[in-house]
Protein backbone atom coordinates (compact mmCIF):
# COMPACT_ATOMS: atom_id res chain seq x y z
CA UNK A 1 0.00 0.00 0.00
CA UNK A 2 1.06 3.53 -0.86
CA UNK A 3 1.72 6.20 2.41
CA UNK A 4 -1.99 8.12 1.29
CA UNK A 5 -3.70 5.05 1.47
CA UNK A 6 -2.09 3.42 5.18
CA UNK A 7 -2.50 7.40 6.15
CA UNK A 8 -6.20 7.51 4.96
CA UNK A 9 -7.18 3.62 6.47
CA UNK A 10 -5.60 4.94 9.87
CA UNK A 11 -7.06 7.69 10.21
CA UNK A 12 -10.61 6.36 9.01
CA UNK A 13 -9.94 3.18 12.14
CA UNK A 14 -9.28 6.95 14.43
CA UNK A 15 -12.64 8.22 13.19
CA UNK A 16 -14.37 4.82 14.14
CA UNK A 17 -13.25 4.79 17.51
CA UNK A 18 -14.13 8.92 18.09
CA UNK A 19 -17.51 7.35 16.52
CA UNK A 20 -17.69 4.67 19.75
CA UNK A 21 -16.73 7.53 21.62
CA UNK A 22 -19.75 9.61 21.28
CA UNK A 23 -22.06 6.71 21.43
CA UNK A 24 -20.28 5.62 24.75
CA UNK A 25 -20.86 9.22 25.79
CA UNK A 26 -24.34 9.29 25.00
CA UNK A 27 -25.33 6.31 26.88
CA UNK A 28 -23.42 7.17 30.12
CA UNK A 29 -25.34 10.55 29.64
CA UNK A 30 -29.10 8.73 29.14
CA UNK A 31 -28.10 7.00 32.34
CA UNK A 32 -26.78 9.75 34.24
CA UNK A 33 -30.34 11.32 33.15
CA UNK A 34 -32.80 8.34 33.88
CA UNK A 35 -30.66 8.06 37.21
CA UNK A 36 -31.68 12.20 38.31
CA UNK A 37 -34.85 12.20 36.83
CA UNK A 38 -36.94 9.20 38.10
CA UNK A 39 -34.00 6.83 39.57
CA UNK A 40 -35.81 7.27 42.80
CA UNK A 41 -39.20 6.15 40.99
CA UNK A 42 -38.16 3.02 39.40
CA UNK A 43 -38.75 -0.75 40.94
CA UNK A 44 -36.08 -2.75 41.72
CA UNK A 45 -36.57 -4.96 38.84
CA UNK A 46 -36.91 -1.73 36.54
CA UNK A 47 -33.52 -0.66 38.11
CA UNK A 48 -32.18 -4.08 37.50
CA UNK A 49 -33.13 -3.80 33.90
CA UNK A 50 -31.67 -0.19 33.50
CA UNK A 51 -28.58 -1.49 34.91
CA UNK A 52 -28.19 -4.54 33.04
CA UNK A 53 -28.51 -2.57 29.90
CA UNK A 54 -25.92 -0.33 30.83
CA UNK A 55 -23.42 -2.70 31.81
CA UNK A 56 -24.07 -5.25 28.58
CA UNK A 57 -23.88 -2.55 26.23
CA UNK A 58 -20.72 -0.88 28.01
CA UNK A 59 -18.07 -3.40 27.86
CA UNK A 60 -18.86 -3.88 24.08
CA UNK A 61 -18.44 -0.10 23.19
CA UNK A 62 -15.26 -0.35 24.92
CA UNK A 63 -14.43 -3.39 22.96
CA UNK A 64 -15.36 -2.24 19.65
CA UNK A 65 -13.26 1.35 20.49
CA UNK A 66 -10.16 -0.43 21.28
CA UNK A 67 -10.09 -2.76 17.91
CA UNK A 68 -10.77 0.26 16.17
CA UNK A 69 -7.57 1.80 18.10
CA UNK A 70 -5.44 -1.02 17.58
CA UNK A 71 -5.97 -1.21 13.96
CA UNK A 72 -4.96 2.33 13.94
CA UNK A 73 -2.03 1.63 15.96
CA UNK A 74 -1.38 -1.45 13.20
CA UNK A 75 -1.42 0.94 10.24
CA UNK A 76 0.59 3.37 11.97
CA UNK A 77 3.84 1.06 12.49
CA UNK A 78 2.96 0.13 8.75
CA UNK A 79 3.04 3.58 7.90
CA UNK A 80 6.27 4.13 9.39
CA UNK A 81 8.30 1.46 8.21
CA UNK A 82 7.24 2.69 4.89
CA UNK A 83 7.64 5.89 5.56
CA UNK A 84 10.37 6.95 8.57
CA UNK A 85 9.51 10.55 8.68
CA UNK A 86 5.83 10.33 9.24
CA UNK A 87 4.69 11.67 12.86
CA UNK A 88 3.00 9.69 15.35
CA UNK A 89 -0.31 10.09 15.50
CA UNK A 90 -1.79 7.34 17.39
CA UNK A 91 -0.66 7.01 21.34
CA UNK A 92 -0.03 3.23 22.50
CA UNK A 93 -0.37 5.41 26.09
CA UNK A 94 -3.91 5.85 25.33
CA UNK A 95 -4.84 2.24 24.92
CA UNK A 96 -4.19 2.45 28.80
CA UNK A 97 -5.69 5.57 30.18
CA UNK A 98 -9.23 5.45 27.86
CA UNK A 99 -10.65 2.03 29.30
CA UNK A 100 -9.46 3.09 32.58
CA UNK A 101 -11.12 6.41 32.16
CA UNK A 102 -14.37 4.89 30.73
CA UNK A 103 -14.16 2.16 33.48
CA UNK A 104 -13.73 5.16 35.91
CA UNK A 105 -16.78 6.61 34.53
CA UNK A 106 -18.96 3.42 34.21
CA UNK A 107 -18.58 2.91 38.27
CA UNK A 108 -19.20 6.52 39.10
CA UNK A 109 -22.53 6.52 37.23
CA UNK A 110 -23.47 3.31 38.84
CA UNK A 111 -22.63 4.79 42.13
CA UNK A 112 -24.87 7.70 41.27
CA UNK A 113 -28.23 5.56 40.64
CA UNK A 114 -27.28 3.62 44.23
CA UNK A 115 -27.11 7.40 45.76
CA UNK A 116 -29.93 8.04 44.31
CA UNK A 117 -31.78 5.29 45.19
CA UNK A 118 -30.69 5.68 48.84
CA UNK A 119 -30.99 8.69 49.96
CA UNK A 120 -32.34 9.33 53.53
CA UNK A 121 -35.11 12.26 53.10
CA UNK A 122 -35.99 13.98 56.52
């Protein structure tokens, strides 16, 4: 493969995983919301459901971002054996910190529905 075209399939595996990205974000965000708005509200088994959802769907997101990221991180060392002089544009660093992040963020918004659903009023 020519340098445009391992530059262009990189950077297309980079826009998949910003892709995953907002999804992940947007499901931690319904979550967050259902959690504020009527966590308090729902039956246990309504909470189980909410929470099973969230933590099925989670994982795979994750999943799916980091094959995206390490085909990225494939083309890249491709990209530079081919061609020395090209920059680095994908971190092996942030196949690290973003699950931990995302893991970080998954147990914080679980944490928030069990505050929510035990608070003492009065």
């Amino acid at each position: 493969m020519t340098e445009y075209e391992l530059l262009d399939l990189m950077l297309t595996a980079v826009d998949g995983g910003t892709a995953v990205i907002a999804i992940i974000l947007t499901i931690v965000s319904g979550y967050l919301l259902v959690a504020w708005l009527i966590g308090d509200k729902l039956t246990t088994a309504q909470v189980v459901l909410v929470n099973l959802l969230f933590l099925c769907t989670a994982p795979f997101l994750i999943w799916g971002w980091l094959g995206r990221y390490l085909v990225a991180l494939d083309l890249q060392n491709q990209l530079i054996v081919l061609a020395p002089q090209t920059p680095e544009r994908v971190s092996m660093y942030t196949i690290i910190v973003f699950p931990t992040i995302l893991s970080i963020l998954i147990l914080g918004s679980l944490k928030f529905m069990w505050d929510i659903r035990h608070t003492k009023v009065g």
